[in-house]
N, C-alpha and C. Protein backbone atom coordinates (compact mmCIF):
# COMPACT_ATOMS: atom_id res chain seq x y z
N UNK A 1 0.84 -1.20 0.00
CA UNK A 1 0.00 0.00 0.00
C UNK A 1 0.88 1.24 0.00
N UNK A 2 0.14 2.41 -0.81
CA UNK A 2 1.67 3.52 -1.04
C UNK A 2 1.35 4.24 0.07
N UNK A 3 1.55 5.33 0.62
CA UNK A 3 2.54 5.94 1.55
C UNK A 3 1.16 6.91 1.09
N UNK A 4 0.59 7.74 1.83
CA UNK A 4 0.04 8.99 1.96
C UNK A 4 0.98 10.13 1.36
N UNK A 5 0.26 11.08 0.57
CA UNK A 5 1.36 11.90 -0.15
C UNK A 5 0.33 13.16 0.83
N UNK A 6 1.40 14.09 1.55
CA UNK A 6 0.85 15.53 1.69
C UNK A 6 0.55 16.58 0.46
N UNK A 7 1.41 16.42 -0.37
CA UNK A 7 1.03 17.44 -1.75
C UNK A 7 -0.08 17.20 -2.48
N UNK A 8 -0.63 15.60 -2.29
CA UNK A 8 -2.01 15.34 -2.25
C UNK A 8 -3.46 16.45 -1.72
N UNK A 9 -2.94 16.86 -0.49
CA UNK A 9 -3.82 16.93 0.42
C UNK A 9 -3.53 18.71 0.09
N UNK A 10 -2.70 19.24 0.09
CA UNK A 10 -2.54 21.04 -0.26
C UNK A 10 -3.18 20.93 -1.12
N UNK A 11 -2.56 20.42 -2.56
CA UNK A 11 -3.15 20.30 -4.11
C UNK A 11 -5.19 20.29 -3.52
N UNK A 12 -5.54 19.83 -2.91
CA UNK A 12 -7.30 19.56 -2.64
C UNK A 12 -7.34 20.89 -2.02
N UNK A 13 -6.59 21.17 -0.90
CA UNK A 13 -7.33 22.57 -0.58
C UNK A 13 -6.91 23.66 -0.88
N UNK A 14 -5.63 23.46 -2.17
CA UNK A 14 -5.72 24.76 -2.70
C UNK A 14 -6.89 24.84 -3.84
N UNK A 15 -7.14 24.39 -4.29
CA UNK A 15 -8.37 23.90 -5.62
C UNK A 15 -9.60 24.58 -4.87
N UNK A 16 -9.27 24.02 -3.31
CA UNK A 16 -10.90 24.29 -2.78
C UNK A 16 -11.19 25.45 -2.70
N UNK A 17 -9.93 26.20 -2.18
CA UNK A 17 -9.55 27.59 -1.85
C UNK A 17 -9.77 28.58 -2.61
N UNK A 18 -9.37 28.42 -4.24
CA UNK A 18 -9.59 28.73 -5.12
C UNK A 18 -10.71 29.18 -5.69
N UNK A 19 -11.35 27.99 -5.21
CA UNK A 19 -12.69 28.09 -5.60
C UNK A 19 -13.99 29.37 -4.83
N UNK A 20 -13.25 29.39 -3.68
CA UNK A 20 -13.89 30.08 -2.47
C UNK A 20 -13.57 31.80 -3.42
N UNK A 21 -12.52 32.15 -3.85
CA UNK A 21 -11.88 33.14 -3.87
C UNK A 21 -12.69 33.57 -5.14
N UNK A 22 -12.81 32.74 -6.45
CA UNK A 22 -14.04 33.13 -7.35
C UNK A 22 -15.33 33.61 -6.88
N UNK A 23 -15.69 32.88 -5.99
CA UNK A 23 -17.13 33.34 -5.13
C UNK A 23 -16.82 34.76 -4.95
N UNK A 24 -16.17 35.10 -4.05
CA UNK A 24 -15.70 36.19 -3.65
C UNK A 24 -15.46 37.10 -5.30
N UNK A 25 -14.68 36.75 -6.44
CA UNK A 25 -14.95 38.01 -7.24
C UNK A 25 -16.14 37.88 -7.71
N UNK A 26 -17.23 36.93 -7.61
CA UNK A 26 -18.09 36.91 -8.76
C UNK A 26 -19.24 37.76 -8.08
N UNK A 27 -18.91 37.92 -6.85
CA UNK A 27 -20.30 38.29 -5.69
C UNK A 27 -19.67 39.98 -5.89
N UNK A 28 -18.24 40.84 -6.30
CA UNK A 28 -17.85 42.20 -6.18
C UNK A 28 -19.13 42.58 -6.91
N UNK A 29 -19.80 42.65 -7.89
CA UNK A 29 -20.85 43.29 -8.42
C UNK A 29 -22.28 43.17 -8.15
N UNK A 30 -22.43 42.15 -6.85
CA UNK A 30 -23.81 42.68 -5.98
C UNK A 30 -23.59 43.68 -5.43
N UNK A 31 -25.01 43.90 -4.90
CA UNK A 31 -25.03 45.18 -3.78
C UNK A 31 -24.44 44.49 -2.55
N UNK A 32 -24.15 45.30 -1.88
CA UNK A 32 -23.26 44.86 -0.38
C UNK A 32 -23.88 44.14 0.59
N UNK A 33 -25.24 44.36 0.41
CA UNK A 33 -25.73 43.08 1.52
C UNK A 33 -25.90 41.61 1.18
N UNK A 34 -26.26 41.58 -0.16
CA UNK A 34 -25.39 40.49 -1.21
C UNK A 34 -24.33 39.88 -1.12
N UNK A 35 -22.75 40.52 -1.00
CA UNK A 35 -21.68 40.62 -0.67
C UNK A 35 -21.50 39.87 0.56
N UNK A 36 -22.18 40.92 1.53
CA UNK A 36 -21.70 40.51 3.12
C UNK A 36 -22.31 39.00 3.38
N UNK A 37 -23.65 38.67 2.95
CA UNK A 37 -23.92 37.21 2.95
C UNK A 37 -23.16 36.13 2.36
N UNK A 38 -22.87 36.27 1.27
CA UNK A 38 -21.66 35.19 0.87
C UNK A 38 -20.13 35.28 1.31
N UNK A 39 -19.84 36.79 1.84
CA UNK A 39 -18.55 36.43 2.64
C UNK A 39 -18.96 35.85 3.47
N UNK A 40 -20.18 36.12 4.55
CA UNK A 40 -19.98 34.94 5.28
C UNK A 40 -19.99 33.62 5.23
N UNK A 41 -20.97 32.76 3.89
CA UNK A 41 -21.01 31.96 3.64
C UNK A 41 -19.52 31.22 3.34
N UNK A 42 -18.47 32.05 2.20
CA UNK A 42 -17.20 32.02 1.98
C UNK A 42 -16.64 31.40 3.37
N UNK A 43 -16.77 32.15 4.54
CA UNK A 43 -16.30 32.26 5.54
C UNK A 43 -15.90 31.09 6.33
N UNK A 44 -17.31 31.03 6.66
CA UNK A 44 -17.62 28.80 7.25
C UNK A 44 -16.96 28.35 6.61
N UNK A 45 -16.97 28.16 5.00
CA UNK A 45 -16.47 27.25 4.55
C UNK A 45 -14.99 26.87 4.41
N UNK A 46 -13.96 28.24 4.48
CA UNK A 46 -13.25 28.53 4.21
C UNK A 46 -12.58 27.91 5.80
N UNK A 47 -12.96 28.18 6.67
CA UNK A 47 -12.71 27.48 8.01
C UNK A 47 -12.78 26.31 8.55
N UNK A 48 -14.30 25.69 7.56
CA UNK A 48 -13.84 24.05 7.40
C UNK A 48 -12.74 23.73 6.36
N UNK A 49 -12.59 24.30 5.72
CA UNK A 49 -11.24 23.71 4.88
C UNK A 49 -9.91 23.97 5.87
N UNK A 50 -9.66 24.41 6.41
CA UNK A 50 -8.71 24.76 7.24
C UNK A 50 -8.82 23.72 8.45
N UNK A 51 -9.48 23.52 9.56
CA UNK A 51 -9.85 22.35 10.25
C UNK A 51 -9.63 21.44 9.56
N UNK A 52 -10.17 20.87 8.32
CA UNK A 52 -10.43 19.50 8.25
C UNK A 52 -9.15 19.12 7.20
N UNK A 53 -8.14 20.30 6.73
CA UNK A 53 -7.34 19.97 6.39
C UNK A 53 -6.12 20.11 7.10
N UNK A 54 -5.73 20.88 8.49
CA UNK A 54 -4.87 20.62 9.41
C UNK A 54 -4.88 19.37 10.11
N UNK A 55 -6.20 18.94 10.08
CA UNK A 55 -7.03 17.16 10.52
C UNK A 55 -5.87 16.13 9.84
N UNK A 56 -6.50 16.12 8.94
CA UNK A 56 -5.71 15.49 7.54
C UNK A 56 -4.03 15.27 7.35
N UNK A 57 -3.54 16.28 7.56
CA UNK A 57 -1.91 16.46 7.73
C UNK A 57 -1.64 15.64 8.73
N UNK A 58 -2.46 15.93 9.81
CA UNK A 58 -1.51 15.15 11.26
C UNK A 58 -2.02 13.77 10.92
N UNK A 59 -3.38 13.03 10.57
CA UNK A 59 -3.23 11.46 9.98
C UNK A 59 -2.31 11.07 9.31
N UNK A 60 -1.96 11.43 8.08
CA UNK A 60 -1.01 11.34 7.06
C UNK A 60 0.43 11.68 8.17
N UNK A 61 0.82 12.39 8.45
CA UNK A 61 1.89 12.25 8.76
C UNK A 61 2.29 11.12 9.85
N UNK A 62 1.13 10.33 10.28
CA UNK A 62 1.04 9.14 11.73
C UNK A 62 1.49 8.30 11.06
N UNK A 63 0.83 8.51 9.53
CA UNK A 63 0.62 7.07 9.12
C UNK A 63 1.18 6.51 7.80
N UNK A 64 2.76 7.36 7.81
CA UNK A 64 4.01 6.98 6.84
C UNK A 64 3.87 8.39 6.24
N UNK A 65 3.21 9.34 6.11
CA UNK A 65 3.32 10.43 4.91
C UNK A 65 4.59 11.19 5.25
N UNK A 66 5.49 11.53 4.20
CA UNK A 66 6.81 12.61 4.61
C UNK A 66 5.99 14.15 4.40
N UNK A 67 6.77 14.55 4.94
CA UNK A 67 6.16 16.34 4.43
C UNK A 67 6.54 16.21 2.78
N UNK A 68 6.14 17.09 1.98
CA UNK A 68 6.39 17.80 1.35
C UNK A 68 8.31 18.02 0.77
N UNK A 69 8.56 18.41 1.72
CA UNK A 69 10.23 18.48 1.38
C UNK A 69 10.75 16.96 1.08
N UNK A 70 10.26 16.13 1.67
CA UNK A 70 10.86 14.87 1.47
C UNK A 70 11.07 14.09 2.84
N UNK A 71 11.48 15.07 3.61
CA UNK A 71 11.63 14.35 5.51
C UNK A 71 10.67 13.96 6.14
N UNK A 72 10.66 12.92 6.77
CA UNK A 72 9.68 12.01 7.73
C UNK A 72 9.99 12.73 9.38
N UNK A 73 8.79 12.86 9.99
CA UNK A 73 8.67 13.35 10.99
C UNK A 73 9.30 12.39 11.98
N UNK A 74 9.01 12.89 13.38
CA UNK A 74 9.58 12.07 14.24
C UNK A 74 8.57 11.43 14.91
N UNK A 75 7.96 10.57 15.08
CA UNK A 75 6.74 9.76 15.83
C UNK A 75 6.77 8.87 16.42
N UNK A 76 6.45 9.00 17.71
CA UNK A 76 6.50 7.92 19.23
C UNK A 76 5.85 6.47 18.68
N UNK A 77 5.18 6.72 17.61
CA UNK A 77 4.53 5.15 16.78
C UNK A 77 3.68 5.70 15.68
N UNK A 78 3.61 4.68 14.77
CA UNK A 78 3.07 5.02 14.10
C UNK A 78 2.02 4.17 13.28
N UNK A 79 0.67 4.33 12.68
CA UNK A 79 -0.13 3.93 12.49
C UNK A 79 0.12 3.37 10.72
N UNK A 80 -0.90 2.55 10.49
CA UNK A 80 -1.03 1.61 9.01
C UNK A 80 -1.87 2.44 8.47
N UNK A 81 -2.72 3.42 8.88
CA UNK A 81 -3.59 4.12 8.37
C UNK A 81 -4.47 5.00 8.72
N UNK A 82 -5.01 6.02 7.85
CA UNK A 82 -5.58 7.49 8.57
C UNK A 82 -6.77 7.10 9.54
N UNK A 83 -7.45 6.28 9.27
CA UNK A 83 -8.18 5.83 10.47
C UNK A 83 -7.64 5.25 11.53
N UNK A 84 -5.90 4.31 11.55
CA UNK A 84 -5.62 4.56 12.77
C UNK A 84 -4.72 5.12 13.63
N UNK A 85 -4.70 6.53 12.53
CA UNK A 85 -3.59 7.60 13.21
C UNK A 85 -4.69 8.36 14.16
N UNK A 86 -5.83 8.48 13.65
CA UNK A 86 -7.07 8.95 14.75
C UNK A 86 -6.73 8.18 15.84
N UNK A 87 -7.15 6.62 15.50
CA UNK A 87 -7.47 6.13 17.03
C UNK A 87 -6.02 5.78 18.04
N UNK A 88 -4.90 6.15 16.90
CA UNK A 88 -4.10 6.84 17.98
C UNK A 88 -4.11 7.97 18.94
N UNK A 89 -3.81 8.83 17.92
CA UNK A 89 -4.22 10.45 17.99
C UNK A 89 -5.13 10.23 19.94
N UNK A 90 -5.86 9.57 19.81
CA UNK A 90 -7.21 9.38 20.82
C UNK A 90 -6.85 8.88 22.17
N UNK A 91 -5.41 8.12 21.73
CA UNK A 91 -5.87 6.48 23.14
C UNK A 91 -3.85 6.43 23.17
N UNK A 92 -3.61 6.86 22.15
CA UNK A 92 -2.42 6.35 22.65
C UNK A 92 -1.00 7.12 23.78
N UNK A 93 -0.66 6.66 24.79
CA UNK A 93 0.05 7.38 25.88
C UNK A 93 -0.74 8.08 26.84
N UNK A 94 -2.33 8.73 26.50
CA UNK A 94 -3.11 8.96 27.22
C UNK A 94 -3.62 8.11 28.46
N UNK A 95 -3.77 8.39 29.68
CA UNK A 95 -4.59 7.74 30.68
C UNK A 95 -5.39 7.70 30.69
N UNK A 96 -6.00 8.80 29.94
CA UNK A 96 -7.98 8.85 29.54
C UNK A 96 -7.98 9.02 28.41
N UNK A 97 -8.55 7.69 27.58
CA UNK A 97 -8.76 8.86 25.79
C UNK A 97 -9.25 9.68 25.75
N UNK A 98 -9.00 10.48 24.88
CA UNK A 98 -9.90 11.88 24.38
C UNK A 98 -11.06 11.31 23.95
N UNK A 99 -11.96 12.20 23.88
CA UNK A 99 -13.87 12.26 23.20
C UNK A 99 -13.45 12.45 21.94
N UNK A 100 -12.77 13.42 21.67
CA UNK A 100 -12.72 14.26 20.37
C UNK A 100 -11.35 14.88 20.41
N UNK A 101 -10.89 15.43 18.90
CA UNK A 101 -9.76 15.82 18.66
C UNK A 101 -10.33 17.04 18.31
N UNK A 102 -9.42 18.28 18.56
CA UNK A 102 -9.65 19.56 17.99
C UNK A 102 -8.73 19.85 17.06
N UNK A 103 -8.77 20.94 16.27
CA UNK A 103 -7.85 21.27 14.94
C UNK A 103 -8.11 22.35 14.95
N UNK A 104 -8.76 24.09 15.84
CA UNK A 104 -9.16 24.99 15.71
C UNK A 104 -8.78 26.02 16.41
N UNK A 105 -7.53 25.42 17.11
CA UNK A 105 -6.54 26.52 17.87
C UNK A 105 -5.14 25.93 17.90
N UNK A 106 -4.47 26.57 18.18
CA UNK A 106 -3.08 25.77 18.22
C UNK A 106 -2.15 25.03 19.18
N UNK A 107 -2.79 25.08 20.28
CA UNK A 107 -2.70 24.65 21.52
C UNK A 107 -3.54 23.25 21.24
N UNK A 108 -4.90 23.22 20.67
CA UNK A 108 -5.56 21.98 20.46
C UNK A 108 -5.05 20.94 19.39
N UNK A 109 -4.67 21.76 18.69
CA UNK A 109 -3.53 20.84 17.72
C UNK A 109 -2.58 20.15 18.28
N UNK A 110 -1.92 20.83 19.33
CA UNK A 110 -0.29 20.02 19.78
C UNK A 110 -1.24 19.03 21.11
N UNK A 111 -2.33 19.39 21.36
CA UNK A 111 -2.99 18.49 22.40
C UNK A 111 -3.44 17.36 21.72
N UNK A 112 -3.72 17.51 20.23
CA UNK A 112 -4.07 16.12 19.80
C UNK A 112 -3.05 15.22 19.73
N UNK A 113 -2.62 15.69 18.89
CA UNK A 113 -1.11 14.66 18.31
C UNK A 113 -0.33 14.70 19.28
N UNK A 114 -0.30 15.18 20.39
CA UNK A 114 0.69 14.50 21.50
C UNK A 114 1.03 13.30 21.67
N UNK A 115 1.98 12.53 21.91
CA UNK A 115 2.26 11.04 22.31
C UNK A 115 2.32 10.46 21.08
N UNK A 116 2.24 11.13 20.20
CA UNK A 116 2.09 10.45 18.16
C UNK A 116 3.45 11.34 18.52
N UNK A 117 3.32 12.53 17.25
CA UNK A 117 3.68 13.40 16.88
C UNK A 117 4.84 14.31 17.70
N UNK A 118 6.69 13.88 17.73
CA UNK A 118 7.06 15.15 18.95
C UNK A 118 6.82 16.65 18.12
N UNK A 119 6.65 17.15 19.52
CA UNK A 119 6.68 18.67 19.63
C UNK A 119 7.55 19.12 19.31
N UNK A 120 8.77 18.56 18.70
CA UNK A 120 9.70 19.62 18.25
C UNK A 120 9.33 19.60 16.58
N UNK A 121 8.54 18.64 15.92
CA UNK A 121 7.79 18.80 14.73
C UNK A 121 7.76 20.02 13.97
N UNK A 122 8.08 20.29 12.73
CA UNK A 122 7.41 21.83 12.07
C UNK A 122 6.12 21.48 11.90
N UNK A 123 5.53 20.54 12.02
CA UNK A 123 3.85 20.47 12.11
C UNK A 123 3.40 21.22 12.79
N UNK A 124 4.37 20.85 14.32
CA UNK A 124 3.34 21.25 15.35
C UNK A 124 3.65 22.85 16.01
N UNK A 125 5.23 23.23 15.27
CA UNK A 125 6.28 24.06 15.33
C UNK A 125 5.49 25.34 14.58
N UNK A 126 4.75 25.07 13.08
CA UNK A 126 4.42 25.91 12.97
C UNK A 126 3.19 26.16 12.79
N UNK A 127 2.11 25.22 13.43
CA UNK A 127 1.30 26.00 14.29
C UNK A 127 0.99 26.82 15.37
N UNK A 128 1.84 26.80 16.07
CA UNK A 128 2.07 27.37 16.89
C UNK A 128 2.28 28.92 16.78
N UNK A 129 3.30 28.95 15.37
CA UNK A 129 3.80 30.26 14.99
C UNK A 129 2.81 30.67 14.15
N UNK A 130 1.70 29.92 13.67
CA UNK A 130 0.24 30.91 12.90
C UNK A 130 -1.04 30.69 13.75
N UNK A 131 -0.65 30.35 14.81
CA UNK A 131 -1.30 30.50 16.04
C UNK A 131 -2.34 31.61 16.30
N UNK A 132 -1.94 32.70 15.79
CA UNK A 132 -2.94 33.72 16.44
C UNK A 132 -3.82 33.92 15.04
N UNK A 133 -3.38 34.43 13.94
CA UNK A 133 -4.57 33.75 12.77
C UNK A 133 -5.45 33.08 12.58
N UNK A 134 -4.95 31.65 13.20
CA UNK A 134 -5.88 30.53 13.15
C UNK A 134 -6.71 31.38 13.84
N UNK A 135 -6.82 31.60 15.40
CA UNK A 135 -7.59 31.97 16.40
C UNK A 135 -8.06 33.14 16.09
N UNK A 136 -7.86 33.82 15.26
CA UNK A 136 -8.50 35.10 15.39
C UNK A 136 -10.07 34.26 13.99
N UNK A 137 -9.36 33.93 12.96
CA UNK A 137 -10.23 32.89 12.25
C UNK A 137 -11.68 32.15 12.77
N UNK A 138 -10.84 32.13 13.34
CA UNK A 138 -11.84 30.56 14.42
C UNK A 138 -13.21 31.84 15.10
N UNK A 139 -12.39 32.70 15.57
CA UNK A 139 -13.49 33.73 16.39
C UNK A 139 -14.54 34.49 15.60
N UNK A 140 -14.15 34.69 14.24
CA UNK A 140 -15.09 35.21 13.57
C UNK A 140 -16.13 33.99 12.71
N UNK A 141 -15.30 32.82 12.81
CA UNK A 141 -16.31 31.67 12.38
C UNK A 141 -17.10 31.32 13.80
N UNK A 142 -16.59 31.47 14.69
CA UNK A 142 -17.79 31.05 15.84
C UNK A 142 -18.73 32.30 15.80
N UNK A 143 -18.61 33.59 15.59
CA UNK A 143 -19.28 34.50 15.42
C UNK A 143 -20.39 34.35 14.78
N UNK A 144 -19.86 33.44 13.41
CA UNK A 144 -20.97 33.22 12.27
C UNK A 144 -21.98 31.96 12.63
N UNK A 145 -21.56 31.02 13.72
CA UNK A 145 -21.86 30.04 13.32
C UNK A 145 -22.39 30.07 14.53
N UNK A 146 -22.46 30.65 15.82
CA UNK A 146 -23.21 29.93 16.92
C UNK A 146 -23.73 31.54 17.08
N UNK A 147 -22.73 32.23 17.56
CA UNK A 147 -23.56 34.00 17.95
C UNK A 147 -23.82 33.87 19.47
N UNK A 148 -23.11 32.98 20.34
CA UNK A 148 -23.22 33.70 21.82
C UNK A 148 -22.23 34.53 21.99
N UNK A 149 -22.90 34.79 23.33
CA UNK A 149 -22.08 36.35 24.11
C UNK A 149 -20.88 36.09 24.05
N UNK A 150 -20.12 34.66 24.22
CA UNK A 150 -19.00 34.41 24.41
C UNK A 150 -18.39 34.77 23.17
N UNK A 151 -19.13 34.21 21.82
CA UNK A 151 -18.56 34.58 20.51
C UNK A 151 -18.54 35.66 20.26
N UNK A 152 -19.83 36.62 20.51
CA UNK A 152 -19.71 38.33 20.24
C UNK A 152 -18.91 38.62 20.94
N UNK A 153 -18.49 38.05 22.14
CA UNK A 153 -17.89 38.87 22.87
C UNK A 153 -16.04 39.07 22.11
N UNK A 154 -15.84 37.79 21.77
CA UNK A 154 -14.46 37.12 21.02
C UNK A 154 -14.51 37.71 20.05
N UNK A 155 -15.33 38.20 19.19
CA UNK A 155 -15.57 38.47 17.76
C UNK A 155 -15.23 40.35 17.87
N UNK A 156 -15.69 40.56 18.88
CA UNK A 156 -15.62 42.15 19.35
C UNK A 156 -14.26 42.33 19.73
N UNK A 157 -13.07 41.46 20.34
CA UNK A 157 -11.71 41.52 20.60
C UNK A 157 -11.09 41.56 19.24
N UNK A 158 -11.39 40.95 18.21
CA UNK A 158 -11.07 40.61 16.64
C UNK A 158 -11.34 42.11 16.12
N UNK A 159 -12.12 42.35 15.90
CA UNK A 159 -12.61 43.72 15.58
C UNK A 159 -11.36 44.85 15.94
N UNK A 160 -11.00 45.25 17.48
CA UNK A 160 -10.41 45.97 17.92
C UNK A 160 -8.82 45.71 17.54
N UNK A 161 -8.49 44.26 17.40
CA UNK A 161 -6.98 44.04 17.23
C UNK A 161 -7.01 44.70 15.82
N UNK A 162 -8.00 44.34 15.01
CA UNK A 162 -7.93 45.00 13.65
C UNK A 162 -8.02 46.55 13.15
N UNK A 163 -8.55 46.60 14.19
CA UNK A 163 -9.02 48.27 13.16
C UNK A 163 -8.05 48.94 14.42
N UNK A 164 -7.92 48.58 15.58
CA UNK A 164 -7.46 49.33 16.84
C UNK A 164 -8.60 50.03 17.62
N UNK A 165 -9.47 49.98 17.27
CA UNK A 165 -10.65 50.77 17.86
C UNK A 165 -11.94 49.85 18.34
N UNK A 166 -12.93 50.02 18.97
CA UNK A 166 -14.14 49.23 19.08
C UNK A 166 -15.10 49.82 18.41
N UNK A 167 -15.30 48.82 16.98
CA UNK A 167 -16.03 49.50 15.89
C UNK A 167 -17.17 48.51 15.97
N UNK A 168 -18.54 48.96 15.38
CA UNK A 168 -19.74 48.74 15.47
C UNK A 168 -19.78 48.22 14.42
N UNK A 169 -18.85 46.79 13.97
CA UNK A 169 -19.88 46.44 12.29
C UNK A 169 -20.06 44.61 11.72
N UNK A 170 -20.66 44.65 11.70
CA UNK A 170 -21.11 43.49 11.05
C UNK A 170 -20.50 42.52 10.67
N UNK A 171 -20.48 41.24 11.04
CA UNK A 171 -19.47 40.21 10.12
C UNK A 171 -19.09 40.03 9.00
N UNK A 172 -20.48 40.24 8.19
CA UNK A 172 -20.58 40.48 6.84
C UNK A 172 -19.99 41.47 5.91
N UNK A 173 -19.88 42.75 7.25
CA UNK A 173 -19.09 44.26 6.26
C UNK A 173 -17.91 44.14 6.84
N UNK A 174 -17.51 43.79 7.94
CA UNK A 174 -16.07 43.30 8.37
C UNK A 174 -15.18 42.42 7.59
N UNK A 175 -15.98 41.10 6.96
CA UNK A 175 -15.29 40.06 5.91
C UNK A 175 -15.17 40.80 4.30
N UNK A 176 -15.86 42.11 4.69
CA UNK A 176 -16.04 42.37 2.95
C UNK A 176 -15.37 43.56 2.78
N UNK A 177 -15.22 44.39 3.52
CA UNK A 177 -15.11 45.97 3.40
C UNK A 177 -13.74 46.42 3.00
N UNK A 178 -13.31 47.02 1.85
CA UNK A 178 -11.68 47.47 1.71
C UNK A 178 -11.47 49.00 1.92
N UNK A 179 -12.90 49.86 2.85
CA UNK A 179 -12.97 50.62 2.94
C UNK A 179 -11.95 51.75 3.93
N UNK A 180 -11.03 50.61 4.96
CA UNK A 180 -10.20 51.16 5.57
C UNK A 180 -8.92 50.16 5.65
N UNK A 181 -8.90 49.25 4.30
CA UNK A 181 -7.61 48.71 4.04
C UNK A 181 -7.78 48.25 2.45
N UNK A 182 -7.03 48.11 1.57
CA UNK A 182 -6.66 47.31 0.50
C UNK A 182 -7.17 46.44 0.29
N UNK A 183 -6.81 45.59 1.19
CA UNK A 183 -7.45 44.45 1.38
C UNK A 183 -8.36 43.89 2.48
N UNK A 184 -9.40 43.52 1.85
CA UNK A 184 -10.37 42.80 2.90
C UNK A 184 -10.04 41.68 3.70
N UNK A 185 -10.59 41.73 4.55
CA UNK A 185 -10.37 40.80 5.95
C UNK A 185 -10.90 39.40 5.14
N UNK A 186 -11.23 39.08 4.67
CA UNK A 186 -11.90 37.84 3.77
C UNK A 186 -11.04 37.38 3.03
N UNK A 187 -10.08 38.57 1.94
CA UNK A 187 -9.26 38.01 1.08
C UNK A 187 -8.06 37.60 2.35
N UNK A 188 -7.62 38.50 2.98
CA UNK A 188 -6.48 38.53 3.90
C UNK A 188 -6.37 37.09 4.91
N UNK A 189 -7.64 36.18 4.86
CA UNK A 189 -8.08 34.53 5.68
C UNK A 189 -7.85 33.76 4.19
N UNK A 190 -8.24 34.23 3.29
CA UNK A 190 -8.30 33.58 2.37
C UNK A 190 -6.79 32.86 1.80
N UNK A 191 -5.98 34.02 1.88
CA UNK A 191 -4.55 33.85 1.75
C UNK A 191 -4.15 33.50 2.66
N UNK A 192 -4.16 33.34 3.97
CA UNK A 192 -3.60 32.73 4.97
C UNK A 192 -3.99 31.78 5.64
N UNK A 193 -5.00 31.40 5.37
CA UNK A 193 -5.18 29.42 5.32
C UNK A 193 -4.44 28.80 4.43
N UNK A 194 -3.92 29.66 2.61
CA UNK A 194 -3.06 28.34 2.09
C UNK A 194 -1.68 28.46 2.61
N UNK A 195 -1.53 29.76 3.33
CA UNK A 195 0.00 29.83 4.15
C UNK A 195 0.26 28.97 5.04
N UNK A 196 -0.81 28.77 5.97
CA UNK A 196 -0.83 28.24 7.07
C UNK A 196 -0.48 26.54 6.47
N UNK A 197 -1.62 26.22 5.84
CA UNK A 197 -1.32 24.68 5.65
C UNK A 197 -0.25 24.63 4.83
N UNK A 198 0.22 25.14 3.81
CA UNK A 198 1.31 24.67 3.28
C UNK A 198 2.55 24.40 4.36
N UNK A 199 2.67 25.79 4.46
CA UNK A 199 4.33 25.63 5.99
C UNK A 199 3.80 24.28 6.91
N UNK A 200 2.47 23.65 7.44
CA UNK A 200 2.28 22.77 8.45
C UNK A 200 3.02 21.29 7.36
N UNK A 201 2.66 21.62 6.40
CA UNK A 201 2.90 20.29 5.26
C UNK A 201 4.04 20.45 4.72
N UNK A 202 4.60 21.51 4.45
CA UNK A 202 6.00 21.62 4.02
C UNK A 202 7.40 20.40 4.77
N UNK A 203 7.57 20.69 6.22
CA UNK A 203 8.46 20.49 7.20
C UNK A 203 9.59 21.78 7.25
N UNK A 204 10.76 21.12 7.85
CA UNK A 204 11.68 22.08 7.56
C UNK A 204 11.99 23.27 6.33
């Protein structure tokens, strides 16, 4: 059986990515409330591709895949396959398995693959270092996707790191607006989810 390829797995979510980013020009010639609905739509989706492809990397790499450059990680054991780099991922070195694995902060990343995966990893090395992206990401997708106080409240810290101020606006005109930058906060996630996963898949 061949070996999990990571350039596999970029190659899918840059395609996907891609695809997200057409949405985004094809929607510039609605009216803006038009706009602001499919950035958010863009948005979710653009955040499950990111989750479920940082997911993806750490199986593949359990379970024979080299990065990208060519080097094989360093791993406390390793699995026959992406289903049982999970039920590593879950049970193995742990005293209690985990319920669930997270992929949506960077701290939850190096908490999954612990006891797989060492921490001195550029997997896990450079999540860590796009650490606050992810998370700022994550806060405006919980914004979109659940809307408690906890999320407005997270979503309202996002806001202020960005603009510097506590501004009154919308997810939708926040993901869309190039009205006080070049570039929109939408394109600016957009480009830095394929940053993020590439460097996690790259290695050294």
């Amino acid at each position: 059986m061949a070996a999990p390829k990571l350039i596999i797995t970029i190659r899918n979510s840059n395609t996907a990515i891609d695809k997200l980013k057409n949405f985004k020009l094809e929607s510039e010639s609605l009216e803006a409330k038009y706009q602001y609905f499919i950035s958010e739509m863009i948005m979710l989706r653009l955040f499950s591709i990111l989750e479920d492809t940082i997911a993806e990397i750490a199986y593949k790499l359990a379970s024979g895949a080299s990065y990208i450059n060519g080097t094989f990680p360093l791993l406390m054991c390793q699995a026959c396959s992406m289903a049982g780099a999970r039920n590593l991922f879950l049970n193995h070195g742990r005293q209690k398995p985990k319920q669930n694995l997270q992929w949506t902060k960077a701290q939850y990343i190096k908490e999954s693959v612990q006891h797989v995966i060492s921490n001195t990893e550029p997997y896990i090395v450079n999540a860590q270092t796009h650490g606050y992206i992810i998370n700022e990401m994550r806060k405006v997708r919980n914004m979109l996707a659940h809307n408690t106080s906890s999320a407005k409240s997270d979503y309202k810290t996002v806001v202020r790191a960005v603009y510097g101020a506590n501004i009154n606006i919308a997810p939708g005109a926040f993901l869309s607006t190039t009205r006080r930058s070049p570039t929109s906060n939408l394109e600016r996630y957009l480009v830095s989810t394929k940053i993020v996963l590439e460097d996690l898949a790259r290695g050294t």
